[in-house]
Protein backbone atom coordinates (compact mmCIF):
# COMPACT_ATOMS: atom_id res chain seq x y z
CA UNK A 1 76.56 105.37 69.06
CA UNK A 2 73.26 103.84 70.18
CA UNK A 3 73.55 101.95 73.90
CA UNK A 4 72.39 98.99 72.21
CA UNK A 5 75.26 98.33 70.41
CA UNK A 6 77.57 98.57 73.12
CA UNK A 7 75.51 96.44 74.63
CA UNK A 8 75.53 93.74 72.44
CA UNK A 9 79.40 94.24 71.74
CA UNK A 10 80.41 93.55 75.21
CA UNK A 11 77.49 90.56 75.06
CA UNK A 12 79.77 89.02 72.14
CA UNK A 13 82.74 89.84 74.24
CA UNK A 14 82.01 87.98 77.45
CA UNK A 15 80.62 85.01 74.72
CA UNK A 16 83.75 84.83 73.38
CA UNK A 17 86.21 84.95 76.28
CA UNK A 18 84.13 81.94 78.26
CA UNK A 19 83.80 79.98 74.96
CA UNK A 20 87.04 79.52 73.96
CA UNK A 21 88.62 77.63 77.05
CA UNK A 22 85.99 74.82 76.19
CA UNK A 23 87.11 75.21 72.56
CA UNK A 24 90.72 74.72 72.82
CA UNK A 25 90.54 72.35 75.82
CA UNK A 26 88.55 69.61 74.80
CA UNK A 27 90.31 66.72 76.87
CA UNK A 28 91.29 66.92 80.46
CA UNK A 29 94.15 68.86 81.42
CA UNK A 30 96.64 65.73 82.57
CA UNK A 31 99.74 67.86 83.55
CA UNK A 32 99.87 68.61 86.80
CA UNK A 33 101.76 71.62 86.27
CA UNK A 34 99.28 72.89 84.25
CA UNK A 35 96.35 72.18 86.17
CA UNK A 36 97.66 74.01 89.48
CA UNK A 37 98.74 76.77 87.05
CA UNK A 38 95.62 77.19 86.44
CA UNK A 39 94.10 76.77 89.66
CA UNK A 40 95.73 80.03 90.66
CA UNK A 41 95.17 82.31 88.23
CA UNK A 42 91.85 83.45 89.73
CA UNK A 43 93.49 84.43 92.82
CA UNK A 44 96.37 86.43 90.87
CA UNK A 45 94.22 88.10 89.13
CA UNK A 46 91.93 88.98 92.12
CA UNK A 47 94.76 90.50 94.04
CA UNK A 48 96.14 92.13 90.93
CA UNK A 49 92.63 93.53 91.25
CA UNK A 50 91.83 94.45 95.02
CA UNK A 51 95.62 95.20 95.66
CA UNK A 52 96.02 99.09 94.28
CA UNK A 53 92.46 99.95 95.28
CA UNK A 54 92.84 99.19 98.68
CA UNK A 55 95.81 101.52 99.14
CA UNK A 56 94.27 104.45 96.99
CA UNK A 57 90.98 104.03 98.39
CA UNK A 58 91.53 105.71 101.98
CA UNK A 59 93.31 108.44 100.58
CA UNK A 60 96.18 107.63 103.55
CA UNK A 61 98.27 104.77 103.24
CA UNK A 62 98.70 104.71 106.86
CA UNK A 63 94.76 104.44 107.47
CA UNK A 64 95.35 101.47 104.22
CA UNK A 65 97.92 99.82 105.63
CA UNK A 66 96.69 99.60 108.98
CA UNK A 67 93.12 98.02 107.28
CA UNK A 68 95.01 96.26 105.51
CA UNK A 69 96.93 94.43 108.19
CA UNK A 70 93.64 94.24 110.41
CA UNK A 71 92.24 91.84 107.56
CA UNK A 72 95.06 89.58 106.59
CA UNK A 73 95.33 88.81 110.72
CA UNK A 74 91.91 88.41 111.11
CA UNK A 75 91.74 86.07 107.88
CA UNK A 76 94.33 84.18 108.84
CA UNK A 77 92.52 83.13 112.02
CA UNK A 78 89.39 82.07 109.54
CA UNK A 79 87.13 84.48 110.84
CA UNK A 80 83.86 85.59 108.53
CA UNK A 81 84.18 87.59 106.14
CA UNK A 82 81.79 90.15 107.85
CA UNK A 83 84.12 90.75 110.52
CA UNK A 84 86.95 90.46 108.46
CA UNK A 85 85.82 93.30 106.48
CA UNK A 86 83.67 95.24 109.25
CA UNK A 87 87.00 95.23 111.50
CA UNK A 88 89.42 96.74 109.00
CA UNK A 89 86.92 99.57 107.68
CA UNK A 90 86.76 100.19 111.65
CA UNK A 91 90.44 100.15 111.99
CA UNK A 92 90.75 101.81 109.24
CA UNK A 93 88.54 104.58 110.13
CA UNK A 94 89.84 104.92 113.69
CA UNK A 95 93.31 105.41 112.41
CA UNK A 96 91.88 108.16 109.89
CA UNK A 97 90.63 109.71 113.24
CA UNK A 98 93.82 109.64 114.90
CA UNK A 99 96.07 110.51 112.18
């Protein structure tokens, strides 16, 4: 099958899954249960995401888990996200050294 075609396909695709929210949802949202419902589905589906990557990425779950815990501390103390993610690849790579 030509590229072009798959091309447009997934064009229609991504047309039709951002179209249809402002279909259905025409009014505001007024539950609030709703509304924070979906204010966190983003994130959800982010770590669903990011979440089995990072442990298969290293190849070692100890060299993971140890990046792993370098960036949630580091994040927690609102660092940038440079040195969040530039300190757990290092830790993450010195631990892959030592192990």
């Amino acid at each position: 099958m030509p590229v072009y075609v798959y091309i447009i396909l997934m064009a229609g695709v991504t047309y039709i899954i951002r179209m249809l929210p402002f279909t259905f949802f025409r009014k505001k949202i007024e539950s609030k249960f709703v509304r924070s419902f979906l204010m966190y589905i983003p994130y959800a589906v982010l770590s669903a995401m990011t979440i089995p990557s990072i442990f298969t990425s290293t190849g070692n779950v100890v060299t993971a888990v140890v990046g792993t815990v370098v960036a949630v501390v580091l994040a927690f103390f609102d660092l940038p996200l440079i040195v969040v993610a530039l300190s757990a690849s290092l830790a993450a790579f010195l631990t892959g050294l030592i192990a």
